[in-house]
PDB file of N, CA and C in Angstrom:
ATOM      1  N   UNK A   1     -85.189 156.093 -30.690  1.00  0.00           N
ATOM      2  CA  UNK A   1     -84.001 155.906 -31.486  1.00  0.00           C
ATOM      3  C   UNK A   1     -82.802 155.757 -30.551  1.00  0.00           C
ATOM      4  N   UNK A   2     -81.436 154.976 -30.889  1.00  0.00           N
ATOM      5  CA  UNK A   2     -80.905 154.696 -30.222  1.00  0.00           C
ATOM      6  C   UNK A   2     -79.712 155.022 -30.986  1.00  0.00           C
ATOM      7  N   UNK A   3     -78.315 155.537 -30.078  1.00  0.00           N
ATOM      8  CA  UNK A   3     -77.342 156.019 -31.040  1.00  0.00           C
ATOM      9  C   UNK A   3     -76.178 155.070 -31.202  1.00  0.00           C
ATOM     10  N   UNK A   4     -75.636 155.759 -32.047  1.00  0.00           N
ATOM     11  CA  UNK A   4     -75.015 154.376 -32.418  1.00  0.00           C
ATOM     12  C   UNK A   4     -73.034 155.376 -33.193  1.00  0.00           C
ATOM     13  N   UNK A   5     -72.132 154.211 -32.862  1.00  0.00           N
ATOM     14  CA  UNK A   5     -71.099 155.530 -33.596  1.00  0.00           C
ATOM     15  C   UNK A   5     -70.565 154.517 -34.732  1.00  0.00           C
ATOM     16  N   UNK A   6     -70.638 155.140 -36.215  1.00  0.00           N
ATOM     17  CA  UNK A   6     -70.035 154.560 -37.476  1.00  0.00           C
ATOM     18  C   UNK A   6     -68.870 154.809 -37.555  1.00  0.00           C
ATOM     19  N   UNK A   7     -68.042 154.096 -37.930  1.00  0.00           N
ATOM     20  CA  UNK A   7     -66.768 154.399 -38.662  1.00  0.00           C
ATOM     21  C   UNK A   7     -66.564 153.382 -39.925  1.00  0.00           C
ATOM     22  N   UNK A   8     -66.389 154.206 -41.028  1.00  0.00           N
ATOM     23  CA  UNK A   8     -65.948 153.568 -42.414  1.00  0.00           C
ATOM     24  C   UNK A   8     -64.751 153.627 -43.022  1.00  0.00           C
ATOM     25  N   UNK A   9     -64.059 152.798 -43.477  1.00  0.00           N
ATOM     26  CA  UNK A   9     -62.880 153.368 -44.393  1.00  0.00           C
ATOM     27  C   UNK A   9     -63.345 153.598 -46.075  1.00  0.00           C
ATOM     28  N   UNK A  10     -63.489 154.136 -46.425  1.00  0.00           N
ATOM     29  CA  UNK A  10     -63.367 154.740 -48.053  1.00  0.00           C
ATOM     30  C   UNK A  10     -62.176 154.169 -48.358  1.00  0.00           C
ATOM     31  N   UNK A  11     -62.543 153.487 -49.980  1.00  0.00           N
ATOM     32  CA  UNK A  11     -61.838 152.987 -51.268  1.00  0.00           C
ATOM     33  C   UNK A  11     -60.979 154.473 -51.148  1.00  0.00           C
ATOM     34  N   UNK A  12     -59.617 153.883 -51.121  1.00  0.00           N
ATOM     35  CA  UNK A  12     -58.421 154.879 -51.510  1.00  0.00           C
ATOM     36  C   UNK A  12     -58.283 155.425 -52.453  1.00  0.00           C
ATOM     37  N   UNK A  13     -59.226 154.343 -53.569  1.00  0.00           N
ATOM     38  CA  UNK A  13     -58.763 154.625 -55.114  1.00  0.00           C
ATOM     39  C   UNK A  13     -59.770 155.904 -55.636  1.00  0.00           C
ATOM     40  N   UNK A  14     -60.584 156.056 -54.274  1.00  0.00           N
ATOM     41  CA  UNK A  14     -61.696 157.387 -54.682  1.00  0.00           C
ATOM     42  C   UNK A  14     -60.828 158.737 -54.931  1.00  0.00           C
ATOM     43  N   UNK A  15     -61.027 159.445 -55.416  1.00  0.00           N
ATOM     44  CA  UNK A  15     -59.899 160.761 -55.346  1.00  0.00           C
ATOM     45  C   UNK A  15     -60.173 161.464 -53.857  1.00  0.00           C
ATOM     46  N   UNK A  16     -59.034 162.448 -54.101  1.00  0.00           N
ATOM     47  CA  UNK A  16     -59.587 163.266 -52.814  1.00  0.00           C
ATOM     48  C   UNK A  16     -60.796 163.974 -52.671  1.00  0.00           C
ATOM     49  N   UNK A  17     -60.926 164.877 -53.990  1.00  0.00           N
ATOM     50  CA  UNK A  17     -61.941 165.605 -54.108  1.00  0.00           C
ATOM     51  C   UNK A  17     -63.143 165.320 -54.078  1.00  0.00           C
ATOM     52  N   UNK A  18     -63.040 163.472 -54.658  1.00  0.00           N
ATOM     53  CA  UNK A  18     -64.155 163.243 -54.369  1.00  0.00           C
ATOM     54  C   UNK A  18     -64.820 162.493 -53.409  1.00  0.00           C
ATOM     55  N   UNK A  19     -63.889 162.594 -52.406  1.00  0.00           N
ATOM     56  CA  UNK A  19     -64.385 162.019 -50.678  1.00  0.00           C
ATOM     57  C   UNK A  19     -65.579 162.658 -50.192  1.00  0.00           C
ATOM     58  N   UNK A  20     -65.752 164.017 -50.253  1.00  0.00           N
ATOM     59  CA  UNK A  20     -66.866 164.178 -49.897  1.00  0.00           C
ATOM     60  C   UNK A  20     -68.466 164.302 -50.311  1.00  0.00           C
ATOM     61  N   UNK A  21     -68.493 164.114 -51.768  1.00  0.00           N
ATOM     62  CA  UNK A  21     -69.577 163.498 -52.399  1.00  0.00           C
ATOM     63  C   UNK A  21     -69.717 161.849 -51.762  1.00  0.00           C
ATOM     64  N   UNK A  22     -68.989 160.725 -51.776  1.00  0.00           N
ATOM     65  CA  UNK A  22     -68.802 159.808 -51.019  1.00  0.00           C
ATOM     66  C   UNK A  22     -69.211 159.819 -49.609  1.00  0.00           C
ATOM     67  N   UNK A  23     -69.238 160.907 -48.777  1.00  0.00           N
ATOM     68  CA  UNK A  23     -69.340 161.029 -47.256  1.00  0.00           C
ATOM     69  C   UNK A  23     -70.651 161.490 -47.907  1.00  0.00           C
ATOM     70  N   UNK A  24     -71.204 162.409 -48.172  1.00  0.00           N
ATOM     71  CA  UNK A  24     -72.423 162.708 -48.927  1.00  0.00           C
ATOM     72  C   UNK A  24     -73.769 161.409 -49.415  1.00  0.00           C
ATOM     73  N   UNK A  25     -73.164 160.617 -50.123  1.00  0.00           N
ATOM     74  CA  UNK A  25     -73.619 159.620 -50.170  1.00  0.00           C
ATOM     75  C   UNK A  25     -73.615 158.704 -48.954  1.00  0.00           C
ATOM     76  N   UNK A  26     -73.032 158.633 -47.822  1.00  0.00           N
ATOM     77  CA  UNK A  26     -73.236 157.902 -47.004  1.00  0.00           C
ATOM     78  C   UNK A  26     -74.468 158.191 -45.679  1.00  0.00           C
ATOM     79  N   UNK A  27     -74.008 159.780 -46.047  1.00  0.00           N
ATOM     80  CA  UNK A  27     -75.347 160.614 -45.066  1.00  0.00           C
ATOM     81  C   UNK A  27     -76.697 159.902 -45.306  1.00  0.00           C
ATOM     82  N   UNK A  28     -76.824 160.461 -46.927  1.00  0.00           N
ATOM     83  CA  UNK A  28     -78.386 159.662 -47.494  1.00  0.00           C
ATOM     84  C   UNK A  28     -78.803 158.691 -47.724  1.00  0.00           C
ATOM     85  N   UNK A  29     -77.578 157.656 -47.663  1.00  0.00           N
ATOM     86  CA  UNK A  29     -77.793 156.496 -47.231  1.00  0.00           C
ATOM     87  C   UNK A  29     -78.125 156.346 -45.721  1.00  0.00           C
ATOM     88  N   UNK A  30     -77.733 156.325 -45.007  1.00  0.00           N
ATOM     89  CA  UNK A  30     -78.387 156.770 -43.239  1.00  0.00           C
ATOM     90  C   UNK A  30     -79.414 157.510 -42.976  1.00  0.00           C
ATOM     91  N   UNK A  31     -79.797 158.569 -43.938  1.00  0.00           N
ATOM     92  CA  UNK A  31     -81.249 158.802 -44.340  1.00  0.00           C
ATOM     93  C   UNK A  31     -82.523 157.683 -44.767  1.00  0.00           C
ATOM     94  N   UNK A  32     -82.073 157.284 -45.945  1.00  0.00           N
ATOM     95  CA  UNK A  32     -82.883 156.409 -46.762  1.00  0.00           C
ATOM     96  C   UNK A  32     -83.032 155.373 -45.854  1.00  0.00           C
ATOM     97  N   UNK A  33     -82.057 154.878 -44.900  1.00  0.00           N
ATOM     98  CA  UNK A  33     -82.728 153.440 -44.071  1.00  0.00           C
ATOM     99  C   UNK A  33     -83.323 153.605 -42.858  1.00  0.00           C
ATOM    100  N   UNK A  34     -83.715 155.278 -42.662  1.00  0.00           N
ATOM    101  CA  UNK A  34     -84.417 155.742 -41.507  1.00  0.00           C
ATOM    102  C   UNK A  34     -83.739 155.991 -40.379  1.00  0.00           C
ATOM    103  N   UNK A  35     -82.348 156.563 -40.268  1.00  0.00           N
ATOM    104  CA  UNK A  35     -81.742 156.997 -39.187  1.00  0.00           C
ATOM    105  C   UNK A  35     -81.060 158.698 -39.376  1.00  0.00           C
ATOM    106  N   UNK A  36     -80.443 159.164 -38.387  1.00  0.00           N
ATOM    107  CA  UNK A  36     -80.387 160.678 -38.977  1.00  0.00           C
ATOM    108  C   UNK A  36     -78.505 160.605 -38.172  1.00  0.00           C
ATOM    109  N   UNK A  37     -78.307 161.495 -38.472  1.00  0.00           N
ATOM    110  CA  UNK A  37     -76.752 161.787 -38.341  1.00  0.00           C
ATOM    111  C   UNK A  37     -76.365 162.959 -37.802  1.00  0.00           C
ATOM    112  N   UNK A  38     -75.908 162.546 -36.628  1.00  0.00           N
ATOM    113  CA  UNK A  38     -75.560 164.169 -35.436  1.00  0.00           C
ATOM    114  C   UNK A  38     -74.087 164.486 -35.540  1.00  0.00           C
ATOM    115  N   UNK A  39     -73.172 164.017 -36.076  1.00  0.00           N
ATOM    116  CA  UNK A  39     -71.536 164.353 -36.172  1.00  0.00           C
ATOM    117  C   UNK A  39     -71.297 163.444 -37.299  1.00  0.00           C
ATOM    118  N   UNK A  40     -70.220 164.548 -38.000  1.00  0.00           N
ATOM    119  CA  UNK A  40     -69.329 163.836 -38.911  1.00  0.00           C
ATOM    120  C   UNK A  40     -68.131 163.657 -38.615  1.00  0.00           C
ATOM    121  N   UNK A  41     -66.652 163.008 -38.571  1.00  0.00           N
ATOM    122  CA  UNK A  41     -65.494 163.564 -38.503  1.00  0.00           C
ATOM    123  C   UNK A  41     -64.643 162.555 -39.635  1.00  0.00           C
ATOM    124  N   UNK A  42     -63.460 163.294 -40.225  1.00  0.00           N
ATOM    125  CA  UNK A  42     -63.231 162.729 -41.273  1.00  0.00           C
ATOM    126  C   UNK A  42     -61.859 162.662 -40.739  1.00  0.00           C
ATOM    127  N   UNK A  43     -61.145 161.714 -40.602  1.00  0.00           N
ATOM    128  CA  UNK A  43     -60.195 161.785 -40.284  1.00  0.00           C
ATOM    129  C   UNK A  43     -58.785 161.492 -41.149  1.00  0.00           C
ATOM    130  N   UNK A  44     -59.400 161.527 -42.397  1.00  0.00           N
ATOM    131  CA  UNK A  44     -58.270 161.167 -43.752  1.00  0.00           C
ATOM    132  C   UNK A  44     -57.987 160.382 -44.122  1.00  0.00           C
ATOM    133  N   UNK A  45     -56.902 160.121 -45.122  1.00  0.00           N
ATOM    134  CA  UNK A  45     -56.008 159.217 -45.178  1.00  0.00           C
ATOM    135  C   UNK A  45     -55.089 158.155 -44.357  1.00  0.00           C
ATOM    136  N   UNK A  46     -55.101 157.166 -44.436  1.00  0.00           N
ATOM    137  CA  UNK A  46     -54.427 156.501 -43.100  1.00  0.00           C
ATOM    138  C   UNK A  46     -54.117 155.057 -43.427  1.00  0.00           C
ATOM    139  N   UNK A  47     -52.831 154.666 -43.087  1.00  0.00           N
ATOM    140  CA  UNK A  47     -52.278 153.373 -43.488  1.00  0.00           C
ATOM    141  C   UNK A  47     -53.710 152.339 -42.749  1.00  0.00           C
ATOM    142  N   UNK A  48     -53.618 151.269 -43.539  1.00  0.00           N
ATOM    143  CA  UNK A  48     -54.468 150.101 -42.753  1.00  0.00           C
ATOM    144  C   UNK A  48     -53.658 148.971 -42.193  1.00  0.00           C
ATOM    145  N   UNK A  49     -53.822 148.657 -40.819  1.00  0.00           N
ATOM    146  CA  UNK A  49     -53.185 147.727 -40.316  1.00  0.00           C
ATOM    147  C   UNK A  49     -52.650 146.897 -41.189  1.00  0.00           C
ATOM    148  N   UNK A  50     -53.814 145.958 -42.195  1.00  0.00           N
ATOM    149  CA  UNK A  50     -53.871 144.739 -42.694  1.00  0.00           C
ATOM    150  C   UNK A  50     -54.522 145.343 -44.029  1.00  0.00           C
ATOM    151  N   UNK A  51     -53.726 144.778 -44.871  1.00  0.00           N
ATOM    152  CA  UNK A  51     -54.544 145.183 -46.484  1.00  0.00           C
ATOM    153  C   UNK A  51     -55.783 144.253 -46.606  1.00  0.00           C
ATOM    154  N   UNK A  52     -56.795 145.058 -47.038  1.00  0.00           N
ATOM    155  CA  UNK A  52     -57.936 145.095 -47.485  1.00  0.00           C
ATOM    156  C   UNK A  52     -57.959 144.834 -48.843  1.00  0.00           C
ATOM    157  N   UNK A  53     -58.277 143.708 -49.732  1.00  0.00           N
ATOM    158  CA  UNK A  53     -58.865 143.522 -50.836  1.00  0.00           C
ATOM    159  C   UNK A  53     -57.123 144.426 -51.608  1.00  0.00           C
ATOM    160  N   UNK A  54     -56.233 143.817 -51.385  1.00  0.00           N
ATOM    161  CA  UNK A  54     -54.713 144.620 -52.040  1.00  0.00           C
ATOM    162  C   UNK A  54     -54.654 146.020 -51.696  1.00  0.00           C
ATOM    163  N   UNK A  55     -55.637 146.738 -50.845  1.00  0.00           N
ATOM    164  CA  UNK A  55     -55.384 148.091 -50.950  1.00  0.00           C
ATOM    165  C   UNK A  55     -54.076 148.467 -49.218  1.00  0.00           C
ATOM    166  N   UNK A  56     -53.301 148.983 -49.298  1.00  0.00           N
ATOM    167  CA  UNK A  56     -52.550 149.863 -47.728  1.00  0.00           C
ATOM    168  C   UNK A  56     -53.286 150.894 -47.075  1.00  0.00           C
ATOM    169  N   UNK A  57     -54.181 151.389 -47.496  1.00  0.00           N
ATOM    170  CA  UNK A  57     -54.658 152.847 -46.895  1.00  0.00           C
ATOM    171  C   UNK A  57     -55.729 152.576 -47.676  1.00  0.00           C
ATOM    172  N   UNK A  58     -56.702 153.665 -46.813  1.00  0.00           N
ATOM    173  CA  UNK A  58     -58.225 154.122 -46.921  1.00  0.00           C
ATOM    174  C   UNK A  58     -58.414 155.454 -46.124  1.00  0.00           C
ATOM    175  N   UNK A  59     -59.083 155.842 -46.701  1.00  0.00           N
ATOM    176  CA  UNK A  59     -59.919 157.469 -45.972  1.00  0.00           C
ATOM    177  C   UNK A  59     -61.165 157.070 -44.681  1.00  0.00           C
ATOM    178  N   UNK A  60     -60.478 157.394 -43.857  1.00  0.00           N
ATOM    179  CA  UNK A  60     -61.308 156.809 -42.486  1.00  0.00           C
ATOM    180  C   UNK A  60     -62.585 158.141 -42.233  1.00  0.00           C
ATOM    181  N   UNK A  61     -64.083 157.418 -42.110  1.00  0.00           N
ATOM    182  CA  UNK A  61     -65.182 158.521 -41.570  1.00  0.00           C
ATOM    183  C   UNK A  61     -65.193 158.410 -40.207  1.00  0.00           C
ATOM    184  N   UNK A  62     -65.702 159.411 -39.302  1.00  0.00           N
ATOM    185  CA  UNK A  62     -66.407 158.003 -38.110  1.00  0.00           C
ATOM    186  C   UNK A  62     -67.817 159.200 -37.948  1.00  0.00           C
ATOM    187  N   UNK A  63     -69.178 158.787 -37.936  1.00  0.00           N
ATOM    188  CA  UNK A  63     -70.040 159.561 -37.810  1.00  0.00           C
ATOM    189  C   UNK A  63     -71.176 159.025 -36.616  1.00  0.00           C
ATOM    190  N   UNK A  64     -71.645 160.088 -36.005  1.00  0.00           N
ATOM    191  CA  UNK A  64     -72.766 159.877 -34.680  1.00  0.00           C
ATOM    192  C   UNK A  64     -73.633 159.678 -35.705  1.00  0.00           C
ATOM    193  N   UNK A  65     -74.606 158.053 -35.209  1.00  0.00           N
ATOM    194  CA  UNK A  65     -75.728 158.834 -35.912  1.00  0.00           C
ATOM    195  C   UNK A  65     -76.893 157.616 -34.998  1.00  0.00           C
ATOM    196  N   UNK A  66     -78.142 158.031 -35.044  1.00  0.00           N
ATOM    197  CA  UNK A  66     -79.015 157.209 -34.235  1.00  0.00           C
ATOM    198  C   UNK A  66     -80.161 156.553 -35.363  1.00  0.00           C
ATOM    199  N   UNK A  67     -80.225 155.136 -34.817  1.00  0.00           N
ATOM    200  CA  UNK A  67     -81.239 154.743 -35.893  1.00  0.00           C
ATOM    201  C   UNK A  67     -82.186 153.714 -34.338  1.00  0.00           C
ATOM    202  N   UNK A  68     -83.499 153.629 -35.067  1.00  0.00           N
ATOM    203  CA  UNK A  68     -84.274 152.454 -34.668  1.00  0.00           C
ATOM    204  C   UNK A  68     -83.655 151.058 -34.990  1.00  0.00           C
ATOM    205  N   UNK A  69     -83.684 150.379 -33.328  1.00  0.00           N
ATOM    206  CA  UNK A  69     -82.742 149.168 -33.963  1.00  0.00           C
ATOM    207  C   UNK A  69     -83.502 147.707 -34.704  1.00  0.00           C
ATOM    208  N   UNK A  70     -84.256 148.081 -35.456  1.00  0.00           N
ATOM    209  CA  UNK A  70     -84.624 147.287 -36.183  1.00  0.00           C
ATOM    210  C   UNK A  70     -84.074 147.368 -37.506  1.00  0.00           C
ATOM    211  N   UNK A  71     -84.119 148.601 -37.932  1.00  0.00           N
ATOM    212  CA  UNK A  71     -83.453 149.379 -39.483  1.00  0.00           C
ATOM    213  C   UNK A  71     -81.909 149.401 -39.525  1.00  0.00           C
ATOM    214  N   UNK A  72     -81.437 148.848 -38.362  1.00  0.00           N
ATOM    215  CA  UNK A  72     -80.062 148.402 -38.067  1.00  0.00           C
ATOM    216  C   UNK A  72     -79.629 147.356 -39.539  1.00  0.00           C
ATOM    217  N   UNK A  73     -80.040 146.324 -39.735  1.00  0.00           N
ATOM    218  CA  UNK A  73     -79.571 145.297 -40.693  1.00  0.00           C
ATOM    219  C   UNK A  73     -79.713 146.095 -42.041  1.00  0.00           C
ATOM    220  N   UNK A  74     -81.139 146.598 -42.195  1.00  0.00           N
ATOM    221  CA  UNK A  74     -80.842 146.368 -43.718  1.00  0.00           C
ATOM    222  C   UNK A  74     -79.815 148.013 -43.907  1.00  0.00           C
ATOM    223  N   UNK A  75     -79.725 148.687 -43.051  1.00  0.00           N
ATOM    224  CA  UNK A  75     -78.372 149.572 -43.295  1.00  0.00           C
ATOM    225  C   UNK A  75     -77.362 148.944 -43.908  1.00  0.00           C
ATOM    226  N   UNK A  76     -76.685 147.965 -42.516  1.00  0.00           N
ATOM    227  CA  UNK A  76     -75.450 147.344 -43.121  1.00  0.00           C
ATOM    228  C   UNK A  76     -75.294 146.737 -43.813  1.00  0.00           C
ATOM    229  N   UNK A  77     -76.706 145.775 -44.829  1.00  0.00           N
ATOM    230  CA  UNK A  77     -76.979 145.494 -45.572  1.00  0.00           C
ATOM    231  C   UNK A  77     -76.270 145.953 -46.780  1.00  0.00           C
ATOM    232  N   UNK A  78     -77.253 147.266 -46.780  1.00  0.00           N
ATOM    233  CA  UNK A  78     -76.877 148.429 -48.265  1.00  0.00           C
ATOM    234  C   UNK A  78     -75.415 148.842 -47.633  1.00  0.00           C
ATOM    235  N   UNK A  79     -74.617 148.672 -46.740  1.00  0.00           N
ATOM    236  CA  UNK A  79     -73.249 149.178 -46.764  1.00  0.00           C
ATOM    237  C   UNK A  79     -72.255 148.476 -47.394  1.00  0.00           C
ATOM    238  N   UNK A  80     -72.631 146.783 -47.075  1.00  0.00           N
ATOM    239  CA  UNK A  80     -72.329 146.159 -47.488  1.00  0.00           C
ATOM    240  C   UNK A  80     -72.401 145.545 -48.869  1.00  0.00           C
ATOM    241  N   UNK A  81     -73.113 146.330 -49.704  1.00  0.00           N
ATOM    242  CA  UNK A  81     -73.216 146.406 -51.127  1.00  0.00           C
ATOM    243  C   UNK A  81     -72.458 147.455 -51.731  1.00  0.00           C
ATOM    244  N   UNK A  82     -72.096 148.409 -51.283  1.00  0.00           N
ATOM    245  CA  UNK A  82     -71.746 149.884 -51.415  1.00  0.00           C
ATOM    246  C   UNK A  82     -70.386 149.402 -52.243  1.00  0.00           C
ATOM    247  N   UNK A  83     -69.591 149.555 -53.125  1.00  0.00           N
ATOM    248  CA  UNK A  83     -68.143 149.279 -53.526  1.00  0.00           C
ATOM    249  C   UNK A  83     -67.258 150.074 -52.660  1.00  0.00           C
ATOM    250  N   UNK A  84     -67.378 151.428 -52.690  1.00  0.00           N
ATOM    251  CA  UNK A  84     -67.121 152.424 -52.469  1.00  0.00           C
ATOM    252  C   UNK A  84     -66.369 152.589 -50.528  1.00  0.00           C
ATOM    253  N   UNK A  85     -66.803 151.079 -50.099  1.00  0.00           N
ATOM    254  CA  UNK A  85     -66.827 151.507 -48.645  1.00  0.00           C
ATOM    255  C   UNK A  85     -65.728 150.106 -48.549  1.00  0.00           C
ATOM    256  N   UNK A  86     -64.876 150.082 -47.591  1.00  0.00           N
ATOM    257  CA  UNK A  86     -64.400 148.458 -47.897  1.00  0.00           C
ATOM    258  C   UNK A  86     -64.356 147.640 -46.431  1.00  0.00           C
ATOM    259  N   UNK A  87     -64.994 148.782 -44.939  1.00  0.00           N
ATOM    260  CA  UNK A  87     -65.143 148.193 -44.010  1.00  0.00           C
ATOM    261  C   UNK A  87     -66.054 149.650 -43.505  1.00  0.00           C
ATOM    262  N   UNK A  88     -66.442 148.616 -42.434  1.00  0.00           N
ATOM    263  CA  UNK A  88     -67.410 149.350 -41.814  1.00  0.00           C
ATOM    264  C   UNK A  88     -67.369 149.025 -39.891  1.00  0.00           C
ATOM    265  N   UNK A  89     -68.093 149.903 -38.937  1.00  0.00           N
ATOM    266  CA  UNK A  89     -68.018 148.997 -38.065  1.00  0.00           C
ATOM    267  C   UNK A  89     -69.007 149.810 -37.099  1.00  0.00           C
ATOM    268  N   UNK A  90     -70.074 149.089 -36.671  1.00  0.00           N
ATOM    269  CA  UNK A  90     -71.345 150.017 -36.275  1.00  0.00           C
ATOM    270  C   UNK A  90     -71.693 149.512 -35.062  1.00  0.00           C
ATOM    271  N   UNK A  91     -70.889 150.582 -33.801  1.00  0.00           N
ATOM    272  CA  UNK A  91     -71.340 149.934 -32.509  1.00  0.00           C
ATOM    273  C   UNK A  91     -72.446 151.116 -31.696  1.00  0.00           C
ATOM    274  N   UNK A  92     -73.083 150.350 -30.664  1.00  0.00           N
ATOM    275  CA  UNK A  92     -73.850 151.350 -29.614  1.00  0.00           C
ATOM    276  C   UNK A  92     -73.340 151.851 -28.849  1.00  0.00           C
ATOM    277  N   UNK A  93     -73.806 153.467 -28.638  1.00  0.00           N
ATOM    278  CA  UNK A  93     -73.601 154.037 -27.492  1.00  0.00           C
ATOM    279  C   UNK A  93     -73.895 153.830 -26.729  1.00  0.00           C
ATOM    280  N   UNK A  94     -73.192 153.685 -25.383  1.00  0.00           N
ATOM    281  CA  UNK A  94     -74.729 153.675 -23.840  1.00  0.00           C
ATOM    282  C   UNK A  94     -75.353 154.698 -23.592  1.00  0.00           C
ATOM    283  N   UNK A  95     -76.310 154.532 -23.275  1.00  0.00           N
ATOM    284  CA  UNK A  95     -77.697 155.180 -23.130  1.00  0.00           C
ATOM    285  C   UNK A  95     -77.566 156.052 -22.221  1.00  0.00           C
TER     286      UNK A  95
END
């Protein structure tokens, strides 16, 4: 397995409270496509450079997590279906 570091912005329009059912759901999603997750950090609320789909702000994740890089696509696949998420950005660590 090879690691890899996520960072997502979360739909603003999610409440607060319910950011972390949302981060919750993103775990088991990184479960379900066969990778596991060593750090979370949530770093909040936060203006976005450039509006996204009319939105100013999103709730930024960024999480460690290592997958086999084959199970790489259809992750971003299902991220990229997700409503809930409105960017994503999934680079490698060096080894």
């Amino acid at each position: 397995m090879r690691n890899y570091e996520l960072t997502v912005i979360i739909d603003p329009d999610i409440a607060e409270e319910d950011v972390p059912q949302t981060m919750e759901k993103l775990t088991a999603l990184v479960a379900k496509s066969g990778g596991g997750v060593n750090e979370i950090n949530h770093w909040g609320r936060r203006k976005l450079t450039y509006p996204i789909g009319h939105r100013g702000e999103g709730n930024y994740v960024m999480m460690k997590v290592e997958f086999e890089p084959a199970k790489i696509a259809k992750f971003e696949s299902s991220l990229n279906l997700a409503e809930e998420y409105l960017r994503h950005l999934l680079v490698r660590l060096g080894d």
